[in-house]
PDB file of N, CA and C in Angstrom:
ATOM      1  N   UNK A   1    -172.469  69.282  58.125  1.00  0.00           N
ATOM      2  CA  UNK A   1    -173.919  69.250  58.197  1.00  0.00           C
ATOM      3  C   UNK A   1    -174.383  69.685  59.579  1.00  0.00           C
ATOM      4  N   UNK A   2    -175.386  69.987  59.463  1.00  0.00           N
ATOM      5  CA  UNK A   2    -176.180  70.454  61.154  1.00  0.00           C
ATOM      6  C   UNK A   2    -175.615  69.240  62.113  1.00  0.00           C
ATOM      7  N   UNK A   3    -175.901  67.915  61.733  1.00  0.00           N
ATOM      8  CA  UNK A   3    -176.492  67.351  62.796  1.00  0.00           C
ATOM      9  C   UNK A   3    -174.747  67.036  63.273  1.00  0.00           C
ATOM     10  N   UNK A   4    -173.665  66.646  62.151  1.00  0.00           N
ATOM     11  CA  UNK A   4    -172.313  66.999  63.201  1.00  0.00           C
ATOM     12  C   UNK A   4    -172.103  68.307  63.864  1.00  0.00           C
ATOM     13  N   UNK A   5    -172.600  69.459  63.205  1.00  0.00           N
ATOM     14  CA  UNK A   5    -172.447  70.822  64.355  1.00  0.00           C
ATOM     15  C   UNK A   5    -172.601  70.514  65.674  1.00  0.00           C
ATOM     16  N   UNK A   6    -173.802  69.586  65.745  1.00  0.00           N
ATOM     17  CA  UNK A   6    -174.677  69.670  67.127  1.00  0.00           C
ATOM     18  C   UNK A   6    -174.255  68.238  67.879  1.00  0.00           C
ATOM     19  N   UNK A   7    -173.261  67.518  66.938  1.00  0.00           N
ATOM     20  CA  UNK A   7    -172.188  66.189  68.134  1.00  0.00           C
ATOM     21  C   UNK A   7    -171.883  66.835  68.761  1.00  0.00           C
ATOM     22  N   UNK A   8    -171.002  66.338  70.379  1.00  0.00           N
ATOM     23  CA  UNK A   8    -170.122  66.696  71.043  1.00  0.00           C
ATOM     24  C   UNK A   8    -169.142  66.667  70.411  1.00  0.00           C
ATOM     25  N   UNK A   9    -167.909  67.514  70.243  1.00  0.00           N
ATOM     26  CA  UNK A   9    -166.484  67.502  69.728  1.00  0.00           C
ATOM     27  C   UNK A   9    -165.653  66.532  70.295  1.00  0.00           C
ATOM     28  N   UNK A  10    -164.949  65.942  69.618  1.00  0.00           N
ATOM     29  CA  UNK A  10    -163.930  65.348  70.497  1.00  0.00           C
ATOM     30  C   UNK A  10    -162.831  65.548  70.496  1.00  0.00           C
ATOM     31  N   UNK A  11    -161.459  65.381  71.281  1.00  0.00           N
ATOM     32  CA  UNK A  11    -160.268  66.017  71.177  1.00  0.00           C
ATOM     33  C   UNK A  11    -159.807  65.610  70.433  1.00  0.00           C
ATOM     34  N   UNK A  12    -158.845  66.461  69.187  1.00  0.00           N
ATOM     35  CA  UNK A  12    -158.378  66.277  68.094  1.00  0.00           C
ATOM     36  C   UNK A  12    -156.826  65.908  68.511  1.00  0.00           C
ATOM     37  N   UNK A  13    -156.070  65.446  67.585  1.00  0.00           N
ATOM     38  CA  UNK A  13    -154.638  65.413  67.697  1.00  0.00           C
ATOM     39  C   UNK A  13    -154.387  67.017  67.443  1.00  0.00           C
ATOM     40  N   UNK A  14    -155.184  67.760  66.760  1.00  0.00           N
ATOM     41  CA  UNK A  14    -154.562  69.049  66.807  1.00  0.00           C
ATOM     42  C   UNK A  14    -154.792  69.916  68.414  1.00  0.00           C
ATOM     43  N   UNK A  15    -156.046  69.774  68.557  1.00  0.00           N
ATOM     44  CA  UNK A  15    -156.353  69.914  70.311  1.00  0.00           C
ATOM     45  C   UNK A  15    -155.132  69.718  71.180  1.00  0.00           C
ATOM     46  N   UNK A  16    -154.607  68.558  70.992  1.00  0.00           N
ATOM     47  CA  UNK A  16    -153.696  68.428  71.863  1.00  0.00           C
ATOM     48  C   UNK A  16    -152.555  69.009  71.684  1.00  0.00           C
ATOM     49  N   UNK A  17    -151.678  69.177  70.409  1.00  0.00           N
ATOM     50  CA  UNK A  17    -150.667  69.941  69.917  1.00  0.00           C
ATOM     51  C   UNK A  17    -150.624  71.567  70.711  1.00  0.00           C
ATOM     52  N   UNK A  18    -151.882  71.864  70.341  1.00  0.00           N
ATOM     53  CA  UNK A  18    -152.057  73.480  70.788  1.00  0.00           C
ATOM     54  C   UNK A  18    -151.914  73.517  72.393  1.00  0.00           C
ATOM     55  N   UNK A  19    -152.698  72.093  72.938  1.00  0.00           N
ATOM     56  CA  UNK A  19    -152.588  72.118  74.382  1.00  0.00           C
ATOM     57  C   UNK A  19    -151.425  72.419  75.056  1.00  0.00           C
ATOM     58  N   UNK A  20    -150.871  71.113  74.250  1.00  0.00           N
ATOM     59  CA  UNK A  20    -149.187  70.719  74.781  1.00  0.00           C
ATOM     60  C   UNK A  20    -148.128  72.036  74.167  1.00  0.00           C
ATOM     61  N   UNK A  21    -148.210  72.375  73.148  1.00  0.00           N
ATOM     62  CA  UNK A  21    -147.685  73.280  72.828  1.00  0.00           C
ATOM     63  C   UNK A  21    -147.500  74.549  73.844  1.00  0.00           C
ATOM     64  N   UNK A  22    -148.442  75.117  74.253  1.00  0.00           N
ATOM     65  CA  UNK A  22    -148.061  76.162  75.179  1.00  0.00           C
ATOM     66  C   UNK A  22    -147.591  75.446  76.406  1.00  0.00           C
ATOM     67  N   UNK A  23    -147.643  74.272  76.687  1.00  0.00           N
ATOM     68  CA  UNK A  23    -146.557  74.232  77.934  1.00  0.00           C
ATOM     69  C   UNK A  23    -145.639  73.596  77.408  1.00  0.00           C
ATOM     70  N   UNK A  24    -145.157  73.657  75.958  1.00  0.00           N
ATOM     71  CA  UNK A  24    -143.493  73.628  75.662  1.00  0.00           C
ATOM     72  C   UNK A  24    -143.433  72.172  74.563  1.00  0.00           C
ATOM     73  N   UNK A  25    -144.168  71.506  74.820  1.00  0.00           N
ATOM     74  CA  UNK A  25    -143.581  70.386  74.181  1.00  0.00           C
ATOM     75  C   UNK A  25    -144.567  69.321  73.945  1.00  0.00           C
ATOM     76  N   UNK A  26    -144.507  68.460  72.928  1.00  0.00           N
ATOM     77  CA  UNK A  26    -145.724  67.653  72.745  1.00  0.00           C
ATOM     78  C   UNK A  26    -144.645  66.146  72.384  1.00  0.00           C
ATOM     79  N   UNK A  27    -144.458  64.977  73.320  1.00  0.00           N
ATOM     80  CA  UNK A  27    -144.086  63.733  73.387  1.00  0.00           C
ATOM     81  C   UNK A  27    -144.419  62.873  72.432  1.00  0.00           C
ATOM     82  N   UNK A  28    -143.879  62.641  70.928  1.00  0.00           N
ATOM     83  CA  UNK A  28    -143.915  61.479  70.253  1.00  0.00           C
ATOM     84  C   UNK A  28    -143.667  60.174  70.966  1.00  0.00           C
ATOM     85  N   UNK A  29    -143.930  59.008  70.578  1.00  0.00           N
ATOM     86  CA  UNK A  29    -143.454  58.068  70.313  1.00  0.00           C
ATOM     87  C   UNK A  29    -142.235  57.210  70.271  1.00  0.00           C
ATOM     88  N   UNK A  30    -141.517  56.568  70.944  1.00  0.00           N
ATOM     89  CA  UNK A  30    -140.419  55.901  71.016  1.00  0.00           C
ATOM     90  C   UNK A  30    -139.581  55.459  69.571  1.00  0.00           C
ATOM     91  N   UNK A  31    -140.555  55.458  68.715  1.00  0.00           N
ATOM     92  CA  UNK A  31    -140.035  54.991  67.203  1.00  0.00           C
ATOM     93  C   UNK A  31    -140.507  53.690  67.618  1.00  0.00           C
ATOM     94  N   UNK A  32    -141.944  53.428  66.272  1.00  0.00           N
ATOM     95  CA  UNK A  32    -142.368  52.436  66.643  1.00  0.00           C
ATOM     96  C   UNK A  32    -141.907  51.297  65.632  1.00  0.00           C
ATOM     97  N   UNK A  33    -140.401  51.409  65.023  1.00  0.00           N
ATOM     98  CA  UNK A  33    -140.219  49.989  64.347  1.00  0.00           C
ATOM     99  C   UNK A  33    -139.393  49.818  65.172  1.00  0.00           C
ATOM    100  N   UNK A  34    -137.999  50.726  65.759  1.00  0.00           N
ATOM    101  CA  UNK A  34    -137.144  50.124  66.748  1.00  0.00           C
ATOM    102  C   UNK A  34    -137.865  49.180  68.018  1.00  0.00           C
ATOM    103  N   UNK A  35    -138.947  49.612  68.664  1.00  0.00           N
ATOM    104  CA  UNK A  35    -139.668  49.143  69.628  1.00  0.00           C
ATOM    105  C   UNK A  35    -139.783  47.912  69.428  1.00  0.00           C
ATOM    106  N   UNK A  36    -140.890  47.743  67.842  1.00  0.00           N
ATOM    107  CA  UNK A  36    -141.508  46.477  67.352  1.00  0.00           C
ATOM    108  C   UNK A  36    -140.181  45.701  67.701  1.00  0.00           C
ATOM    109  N   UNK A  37    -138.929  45.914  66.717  1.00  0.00           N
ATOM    110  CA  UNK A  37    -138.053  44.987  66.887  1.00  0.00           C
ATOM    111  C   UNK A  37    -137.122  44.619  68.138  1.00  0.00           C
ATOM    112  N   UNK A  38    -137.000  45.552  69.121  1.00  0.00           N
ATOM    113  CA  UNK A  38    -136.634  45.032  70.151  1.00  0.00           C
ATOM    114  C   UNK A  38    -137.939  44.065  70.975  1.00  0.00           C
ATOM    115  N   UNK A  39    -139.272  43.995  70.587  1.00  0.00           N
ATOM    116  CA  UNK A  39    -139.879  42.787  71.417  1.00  0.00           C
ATOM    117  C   UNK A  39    -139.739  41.947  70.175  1.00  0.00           C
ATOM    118  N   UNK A  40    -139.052  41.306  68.965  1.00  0.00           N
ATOM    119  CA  UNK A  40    -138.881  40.758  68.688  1.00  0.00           C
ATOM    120  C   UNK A  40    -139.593  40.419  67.347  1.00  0.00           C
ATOM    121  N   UNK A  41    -139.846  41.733  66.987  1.00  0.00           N
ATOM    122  CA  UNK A  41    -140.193  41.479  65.133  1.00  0.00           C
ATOM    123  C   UNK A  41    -139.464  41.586  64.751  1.00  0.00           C
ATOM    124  N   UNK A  42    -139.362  40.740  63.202  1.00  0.00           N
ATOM    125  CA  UNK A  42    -138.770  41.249  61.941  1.00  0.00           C
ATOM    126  C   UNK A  42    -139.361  42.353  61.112  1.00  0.00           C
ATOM    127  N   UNK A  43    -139.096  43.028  60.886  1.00  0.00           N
ATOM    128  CA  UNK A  43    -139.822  44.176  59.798  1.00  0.00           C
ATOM    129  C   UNK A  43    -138.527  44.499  58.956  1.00  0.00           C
ATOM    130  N   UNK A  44    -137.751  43.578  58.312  1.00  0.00           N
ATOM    131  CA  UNK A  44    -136.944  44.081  57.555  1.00  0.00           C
ATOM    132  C   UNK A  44    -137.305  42.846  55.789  1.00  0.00           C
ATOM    133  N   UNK A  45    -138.504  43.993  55.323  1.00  0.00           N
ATOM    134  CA  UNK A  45    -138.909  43.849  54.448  1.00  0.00           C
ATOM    135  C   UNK A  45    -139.499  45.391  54.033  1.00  0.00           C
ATOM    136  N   UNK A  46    -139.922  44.934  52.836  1.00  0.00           N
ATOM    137  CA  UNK A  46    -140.798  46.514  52.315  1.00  0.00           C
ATOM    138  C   UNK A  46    -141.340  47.295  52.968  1.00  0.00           C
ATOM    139  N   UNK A  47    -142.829  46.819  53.603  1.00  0.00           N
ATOM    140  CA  UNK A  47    -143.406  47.286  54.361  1.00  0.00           C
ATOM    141  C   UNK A  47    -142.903  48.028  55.456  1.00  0.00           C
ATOM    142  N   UNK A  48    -142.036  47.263  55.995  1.00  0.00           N
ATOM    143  CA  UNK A  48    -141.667  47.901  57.607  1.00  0.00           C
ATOM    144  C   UNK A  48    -142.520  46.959  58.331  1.00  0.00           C
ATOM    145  N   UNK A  49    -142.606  48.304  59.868  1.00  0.00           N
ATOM    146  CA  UNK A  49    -143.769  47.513  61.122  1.00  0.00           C
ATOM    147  C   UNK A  49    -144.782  47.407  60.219  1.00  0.00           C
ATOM    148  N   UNK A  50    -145.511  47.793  59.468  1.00  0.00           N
ATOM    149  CA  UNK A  50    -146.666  48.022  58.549  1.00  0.00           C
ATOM    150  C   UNK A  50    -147.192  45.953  58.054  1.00  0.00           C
ATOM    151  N   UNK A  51    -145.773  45.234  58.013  1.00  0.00           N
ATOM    152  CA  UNK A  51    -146.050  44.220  57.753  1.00  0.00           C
ATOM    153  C   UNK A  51    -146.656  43.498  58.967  1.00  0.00           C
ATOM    154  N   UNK A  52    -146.264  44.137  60.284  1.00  0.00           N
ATOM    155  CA  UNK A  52    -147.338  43.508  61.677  1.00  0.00           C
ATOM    156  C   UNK A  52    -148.247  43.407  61.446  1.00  0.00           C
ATOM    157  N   UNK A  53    -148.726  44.328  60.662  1.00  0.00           N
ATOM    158  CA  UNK A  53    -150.236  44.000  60.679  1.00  0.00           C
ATOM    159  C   UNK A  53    -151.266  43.187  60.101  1.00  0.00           C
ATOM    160  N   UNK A  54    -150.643  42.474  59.806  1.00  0.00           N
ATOM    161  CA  UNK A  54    -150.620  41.037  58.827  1.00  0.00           C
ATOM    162  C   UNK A  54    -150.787  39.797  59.529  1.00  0.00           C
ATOM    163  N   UNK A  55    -150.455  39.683  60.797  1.00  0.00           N
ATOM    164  CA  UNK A  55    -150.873  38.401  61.338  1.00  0.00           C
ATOM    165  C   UNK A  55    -151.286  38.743  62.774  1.00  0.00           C
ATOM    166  N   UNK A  56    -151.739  38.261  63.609  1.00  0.00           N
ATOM    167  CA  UNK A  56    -152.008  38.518  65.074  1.00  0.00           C
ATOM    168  C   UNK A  56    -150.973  38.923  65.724  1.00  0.00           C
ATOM    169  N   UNK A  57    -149.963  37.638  65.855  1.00  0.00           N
ATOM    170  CA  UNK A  57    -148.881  37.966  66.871  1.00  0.00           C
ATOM    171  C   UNK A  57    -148.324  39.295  66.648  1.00  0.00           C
ATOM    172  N   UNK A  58    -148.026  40.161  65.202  1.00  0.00           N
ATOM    173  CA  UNK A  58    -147.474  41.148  64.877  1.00  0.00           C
ATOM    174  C   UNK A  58    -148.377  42.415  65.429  1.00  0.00           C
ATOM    175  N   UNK A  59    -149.727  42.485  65.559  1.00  0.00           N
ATOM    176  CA  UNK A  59    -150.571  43.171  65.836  1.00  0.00           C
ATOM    177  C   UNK A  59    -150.291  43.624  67.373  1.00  0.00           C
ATOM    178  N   UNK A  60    -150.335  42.045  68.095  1.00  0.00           N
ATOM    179  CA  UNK A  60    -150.185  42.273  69.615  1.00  0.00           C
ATOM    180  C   UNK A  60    -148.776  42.852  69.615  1.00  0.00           C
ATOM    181  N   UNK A  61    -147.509  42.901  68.880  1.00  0.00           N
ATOM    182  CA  UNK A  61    -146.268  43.359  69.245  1.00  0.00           C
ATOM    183  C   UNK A  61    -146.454  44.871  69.076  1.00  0.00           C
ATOM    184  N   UNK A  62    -147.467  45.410  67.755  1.00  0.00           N
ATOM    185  CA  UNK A  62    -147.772  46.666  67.536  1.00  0.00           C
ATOM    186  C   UNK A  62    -148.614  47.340  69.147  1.00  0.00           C
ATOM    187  N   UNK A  63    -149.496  46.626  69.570  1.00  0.00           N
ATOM    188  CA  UNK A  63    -149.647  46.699  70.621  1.00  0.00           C
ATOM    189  C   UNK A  63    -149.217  47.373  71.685  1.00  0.00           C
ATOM    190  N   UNK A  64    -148.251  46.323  71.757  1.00  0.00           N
ATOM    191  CA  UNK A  64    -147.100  46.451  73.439  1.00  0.00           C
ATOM    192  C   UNK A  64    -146.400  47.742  72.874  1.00  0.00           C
ATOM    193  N   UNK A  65    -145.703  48.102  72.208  1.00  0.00           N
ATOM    194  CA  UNK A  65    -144.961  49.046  71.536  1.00  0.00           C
ATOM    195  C   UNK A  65    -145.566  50.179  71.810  1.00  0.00           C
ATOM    196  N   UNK A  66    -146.767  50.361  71.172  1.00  0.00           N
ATOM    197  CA  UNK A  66    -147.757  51.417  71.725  1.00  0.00           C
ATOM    198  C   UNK A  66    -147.641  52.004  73.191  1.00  0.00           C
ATOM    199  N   UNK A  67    -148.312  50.747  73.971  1.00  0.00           N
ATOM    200  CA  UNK A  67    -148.459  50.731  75.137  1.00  0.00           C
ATOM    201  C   UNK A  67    -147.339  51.325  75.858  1.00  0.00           C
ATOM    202  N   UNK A  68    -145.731  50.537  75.569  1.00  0.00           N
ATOM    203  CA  UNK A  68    -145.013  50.982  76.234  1.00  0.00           C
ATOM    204  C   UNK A  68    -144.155  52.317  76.435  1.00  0.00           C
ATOM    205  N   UNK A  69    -144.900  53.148  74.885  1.00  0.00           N
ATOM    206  CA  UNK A  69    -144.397  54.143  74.363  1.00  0.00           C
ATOM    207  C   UNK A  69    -145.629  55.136  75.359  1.00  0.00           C
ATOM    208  N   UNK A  70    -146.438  54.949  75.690  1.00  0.00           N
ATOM    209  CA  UNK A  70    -146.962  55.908  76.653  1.00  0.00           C
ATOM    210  C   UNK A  70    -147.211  55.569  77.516  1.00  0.00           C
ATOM    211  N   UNK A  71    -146.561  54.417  78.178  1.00  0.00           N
ATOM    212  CA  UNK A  71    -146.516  54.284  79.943  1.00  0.00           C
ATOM    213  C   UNK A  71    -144.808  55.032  79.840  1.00  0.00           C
ATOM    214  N   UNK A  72    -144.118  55.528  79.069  1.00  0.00           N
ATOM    215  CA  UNK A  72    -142.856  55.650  79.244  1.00  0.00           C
ATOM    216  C   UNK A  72    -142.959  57.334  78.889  1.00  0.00           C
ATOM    217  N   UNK A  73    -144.529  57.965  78.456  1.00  0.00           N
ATOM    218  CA  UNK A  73    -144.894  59.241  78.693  1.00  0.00           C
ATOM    219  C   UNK A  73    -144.853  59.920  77.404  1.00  0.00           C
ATOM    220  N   UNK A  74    -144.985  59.158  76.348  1.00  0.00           N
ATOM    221  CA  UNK A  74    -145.700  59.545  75.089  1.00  0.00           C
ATOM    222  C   UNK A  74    -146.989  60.549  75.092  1.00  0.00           C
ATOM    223  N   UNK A  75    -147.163  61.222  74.177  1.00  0.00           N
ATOM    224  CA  UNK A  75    -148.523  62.187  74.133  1.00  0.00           C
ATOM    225  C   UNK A  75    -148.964  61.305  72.973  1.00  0.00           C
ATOM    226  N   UNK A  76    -148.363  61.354  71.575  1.00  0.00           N
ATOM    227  CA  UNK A  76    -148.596  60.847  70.869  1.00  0.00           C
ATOM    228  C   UNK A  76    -148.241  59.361  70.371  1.00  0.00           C
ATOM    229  N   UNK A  77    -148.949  58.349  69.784  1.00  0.00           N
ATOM    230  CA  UNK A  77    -148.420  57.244  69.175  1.00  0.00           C
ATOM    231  C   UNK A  77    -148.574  57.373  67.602  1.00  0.00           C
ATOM    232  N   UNK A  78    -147.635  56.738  66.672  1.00  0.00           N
ATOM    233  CA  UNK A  78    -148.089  56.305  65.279  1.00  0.00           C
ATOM    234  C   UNK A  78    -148.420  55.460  65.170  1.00  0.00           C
ATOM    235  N   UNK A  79    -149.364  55.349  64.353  1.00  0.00           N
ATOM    236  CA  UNK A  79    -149.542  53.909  63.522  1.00  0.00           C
ATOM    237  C   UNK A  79    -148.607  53.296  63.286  1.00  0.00           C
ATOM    238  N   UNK A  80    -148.749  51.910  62.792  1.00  0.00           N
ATOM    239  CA  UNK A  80    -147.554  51.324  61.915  1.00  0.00           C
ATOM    240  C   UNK A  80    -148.029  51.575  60.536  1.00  0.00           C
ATOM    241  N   UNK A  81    -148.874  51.951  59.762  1.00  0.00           N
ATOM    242  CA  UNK A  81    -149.118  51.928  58.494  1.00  0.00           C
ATOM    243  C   UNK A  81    -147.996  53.242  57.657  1.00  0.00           C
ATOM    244  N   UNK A  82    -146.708  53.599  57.925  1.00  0.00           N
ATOM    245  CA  UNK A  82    -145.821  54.774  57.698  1.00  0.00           C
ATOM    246  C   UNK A  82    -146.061  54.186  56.076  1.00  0.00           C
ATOM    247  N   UNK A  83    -145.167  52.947  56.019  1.00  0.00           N
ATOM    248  CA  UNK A  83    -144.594  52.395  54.749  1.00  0.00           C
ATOM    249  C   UNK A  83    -145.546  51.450  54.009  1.00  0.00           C
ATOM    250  N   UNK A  84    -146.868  51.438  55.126  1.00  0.00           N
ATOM    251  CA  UNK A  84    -148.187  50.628  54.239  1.00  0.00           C
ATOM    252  C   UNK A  84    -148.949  51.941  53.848  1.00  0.00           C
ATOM    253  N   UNK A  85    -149.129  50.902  52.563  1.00  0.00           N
ATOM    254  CA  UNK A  85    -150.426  51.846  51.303  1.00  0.00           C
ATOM    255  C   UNK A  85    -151.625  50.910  50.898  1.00  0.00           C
ATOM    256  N   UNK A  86    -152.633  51.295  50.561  1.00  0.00           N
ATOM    257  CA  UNK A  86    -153.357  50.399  49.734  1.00  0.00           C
ATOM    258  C   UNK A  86    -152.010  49.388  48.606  1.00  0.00           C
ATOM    259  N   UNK A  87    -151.693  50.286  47.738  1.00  0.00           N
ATOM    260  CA  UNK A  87    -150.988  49.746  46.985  1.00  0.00           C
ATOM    261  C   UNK A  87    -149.975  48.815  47.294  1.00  0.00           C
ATOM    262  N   UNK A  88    -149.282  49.100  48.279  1.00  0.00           N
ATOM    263  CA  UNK A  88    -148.070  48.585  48.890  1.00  0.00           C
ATOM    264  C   UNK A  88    -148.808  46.980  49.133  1.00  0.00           C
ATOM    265  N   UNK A  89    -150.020  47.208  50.124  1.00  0.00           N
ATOM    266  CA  UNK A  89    -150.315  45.953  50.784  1.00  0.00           C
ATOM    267  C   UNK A  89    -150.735  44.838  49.678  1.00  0.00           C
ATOM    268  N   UNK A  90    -151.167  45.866  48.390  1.00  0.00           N
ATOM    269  CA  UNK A  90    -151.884  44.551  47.508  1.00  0.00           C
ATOM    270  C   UNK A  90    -151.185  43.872  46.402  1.00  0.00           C
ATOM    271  N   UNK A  91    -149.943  44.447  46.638  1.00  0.00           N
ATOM    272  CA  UNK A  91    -148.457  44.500  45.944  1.00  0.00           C
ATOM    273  C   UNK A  91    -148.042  43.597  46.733  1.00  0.00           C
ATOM    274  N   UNK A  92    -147.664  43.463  47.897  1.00  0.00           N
ATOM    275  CA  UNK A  92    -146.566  42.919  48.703  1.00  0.00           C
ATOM    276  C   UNK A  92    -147.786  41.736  49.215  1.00  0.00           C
ATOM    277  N   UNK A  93    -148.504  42.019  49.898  1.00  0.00           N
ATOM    278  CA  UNK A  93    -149.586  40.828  50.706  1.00  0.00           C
ATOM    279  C   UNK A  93    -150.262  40.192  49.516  1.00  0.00           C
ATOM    280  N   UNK A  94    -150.450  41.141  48.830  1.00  0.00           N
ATOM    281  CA  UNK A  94    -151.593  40.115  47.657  1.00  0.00           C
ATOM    282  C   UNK A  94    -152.924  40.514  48.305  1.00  0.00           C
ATOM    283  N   UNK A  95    -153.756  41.513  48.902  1.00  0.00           N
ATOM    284  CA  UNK A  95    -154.435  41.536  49.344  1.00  0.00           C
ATOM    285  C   UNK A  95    -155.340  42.605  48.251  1.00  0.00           C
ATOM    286  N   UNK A  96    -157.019  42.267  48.180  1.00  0.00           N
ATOM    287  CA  UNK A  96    -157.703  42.960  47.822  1.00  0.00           C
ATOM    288  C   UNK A  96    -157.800  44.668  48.164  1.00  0.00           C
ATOM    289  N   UNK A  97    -158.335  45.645  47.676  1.00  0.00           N
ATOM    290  CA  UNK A  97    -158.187  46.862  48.094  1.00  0.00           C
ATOM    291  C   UNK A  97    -159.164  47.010  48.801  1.00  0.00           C
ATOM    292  N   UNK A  98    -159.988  46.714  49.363  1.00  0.00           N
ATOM    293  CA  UNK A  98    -160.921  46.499  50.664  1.00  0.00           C
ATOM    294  C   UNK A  98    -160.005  45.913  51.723  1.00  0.00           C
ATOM    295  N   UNK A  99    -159.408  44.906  51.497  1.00  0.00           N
ATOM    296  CA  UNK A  99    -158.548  43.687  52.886  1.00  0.00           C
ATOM    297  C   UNK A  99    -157.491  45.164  53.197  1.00  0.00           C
ATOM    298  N   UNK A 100    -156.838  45.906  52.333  1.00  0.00           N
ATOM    299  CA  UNK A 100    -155.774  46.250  52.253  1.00  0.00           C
ATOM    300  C   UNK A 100    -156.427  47.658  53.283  1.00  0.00           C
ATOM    301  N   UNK A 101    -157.467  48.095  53.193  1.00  0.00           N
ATOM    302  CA  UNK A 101    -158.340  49.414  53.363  1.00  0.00           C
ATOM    303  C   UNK A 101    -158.235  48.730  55.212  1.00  0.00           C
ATOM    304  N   UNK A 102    -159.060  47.440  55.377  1.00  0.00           N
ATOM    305  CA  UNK A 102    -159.136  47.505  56.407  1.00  0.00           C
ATOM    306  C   UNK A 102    -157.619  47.274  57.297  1.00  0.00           C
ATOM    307  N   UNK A 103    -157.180  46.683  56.835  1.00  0.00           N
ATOM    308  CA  UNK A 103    -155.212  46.518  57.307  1.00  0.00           C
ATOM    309  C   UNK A 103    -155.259  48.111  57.721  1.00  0.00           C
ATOM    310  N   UNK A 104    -154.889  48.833  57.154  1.00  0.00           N
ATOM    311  CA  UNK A 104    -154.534  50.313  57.669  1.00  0.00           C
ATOM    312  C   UNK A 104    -155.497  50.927  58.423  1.00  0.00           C
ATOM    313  N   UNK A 105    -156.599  50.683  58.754  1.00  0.00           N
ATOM    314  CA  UNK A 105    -158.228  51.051  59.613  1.00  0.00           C
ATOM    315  C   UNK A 105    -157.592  50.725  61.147  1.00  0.00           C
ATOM    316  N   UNK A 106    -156.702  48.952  60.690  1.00  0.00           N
ATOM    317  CA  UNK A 106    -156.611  48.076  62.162  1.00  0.00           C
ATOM    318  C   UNK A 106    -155.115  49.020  62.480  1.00  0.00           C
ATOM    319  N   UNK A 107    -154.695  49.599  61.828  1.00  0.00           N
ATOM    320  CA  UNK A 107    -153.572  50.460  62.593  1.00  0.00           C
ATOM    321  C   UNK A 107    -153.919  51.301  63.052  1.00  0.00           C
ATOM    322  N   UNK A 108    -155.175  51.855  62.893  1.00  0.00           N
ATOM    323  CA  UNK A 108    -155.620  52.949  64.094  1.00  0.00           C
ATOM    324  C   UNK A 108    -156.281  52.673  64.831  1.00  0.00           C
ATOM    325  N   UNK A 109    -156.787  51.553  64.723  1.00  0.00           N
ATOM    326  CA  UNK A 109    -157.492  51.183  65.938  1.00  0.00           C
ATOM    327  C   UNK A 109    -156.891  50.312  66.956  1.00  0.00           C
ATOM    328  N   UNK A 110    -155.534  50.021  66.391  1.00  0.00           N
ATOM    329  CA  UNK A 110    -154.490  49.423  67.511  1.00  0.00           C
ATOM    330  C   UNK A 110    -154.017  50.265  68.457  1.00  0.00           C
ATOM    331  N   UNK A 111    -153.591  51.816  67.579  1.00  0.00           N
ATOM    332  CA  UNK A 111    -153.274  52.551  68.541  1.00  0.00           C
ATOM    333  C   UNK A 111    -154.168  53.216  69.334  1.00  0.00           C
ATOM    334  N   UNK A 112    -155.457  53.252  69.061  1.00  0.00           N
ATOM    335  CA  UNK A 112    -156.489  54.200  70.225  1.00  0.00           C
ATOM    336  C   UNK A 112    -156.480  52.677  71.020  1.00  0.00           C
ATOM    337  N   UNK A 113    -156.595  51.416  70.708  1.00  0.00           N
ATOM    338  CA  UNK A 113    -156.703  50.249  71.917  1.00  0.00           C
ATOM    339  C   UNK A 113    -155.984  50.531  72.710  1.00  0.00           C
ATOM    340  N   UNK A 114    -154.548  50.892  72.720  1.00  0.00           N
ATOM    341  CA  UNK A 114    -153.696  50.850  73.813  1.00  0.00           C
ATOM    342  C   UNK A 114    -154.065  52.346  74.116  1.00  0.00           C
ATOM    343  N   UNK A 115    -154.437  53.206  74.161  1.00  0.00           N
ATOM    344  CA  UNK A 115    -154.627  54.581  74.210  1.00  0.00           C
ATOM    345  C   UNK A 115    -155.878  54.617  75.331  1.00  0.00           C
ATOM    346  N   UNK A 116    -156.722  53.684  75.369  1.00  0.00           N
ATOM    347  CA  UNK A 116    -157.934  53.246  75.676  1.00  0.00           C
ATOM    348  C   UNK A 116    -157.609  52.244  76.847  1.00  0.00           C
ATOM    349  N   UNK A 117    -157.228  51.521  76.588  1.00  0.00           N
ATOM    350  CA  UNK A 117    -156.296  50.622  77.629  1.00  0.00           C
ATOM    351  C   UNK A 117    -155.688  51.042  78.522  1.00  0.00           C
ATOM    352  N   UNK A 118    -154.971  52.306  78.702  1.00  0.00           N
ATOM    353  CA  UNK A 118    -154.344  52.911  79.695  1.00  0.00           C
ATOM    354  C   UNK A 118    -154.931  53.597  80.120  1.00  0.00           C
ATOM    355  N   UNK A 119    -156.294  54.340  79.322  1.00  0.00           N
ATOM    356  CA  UNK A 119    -156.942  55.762  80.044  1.00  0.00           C
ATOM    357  C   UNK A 119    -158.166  54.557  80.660  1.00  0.00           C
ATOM    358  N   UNK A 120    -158.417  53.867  80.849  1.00  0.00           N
ATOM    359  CA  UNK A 120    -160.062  52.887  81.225  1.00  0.00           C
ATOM    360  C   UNK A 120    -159.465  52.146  82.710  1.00  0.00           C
TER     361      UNK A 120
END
């Protein structure tokens, strides 16, 4: 529509690919279930890390993981939602498809927190 023409753009994950790309290389992520589980989750269930996101403490471990994956010079982070679905969550959690909608919302907004957290 017009009136997004006339937003400011903001940098895309593809923005950055193309960025990083011509100087050679674009930095994933540490692997964010090994991470989770070395600060001390379990994710050895269905879900995966995807099940962090299910209680606080798991959230804040999604967190640190993040965090430490680009103080250690990440470009990019993942979500934990790899192995969460709507379906998955309302299957496995028992959760409504709204609860389940926002569960995977709070995985992206975990990772721009720490993303946000380091650039502020």
């Amino acid at each position: 529509t017009r009136t997004q023409s006339m937003a400011p753009r903001r940098n895309t994950l593809l923005d950055l690919l193309r960025c990083r790309c011509k100087q050679g290389v674009a930095v994933l992520d540490n692997g964010l279930g090994s991470e989770c589980r070395s600060l001390g989750a379990d994710i050895s269930n269905r879900l995966w890390s995807a099940s962090l996101l299910l209680e606080p403490r798991g959230r804040a471990i999604i967190h640190a993981a993040h965090t430490n994956a680009l103080r250690a010079g990440a470009d990019i982070v993942t979500t934990a939602s790899y192995q969460g679905s709507r379906v998955g969550l309302m299957e496995y959690a028992h959760l409504s498809a709204a609860q389940a909608d926002d569960v995977l919302l709070d995985s992206v907004a975990i990772a721009r927190r720490a993303v946000d957290d380091l650039c502020s």
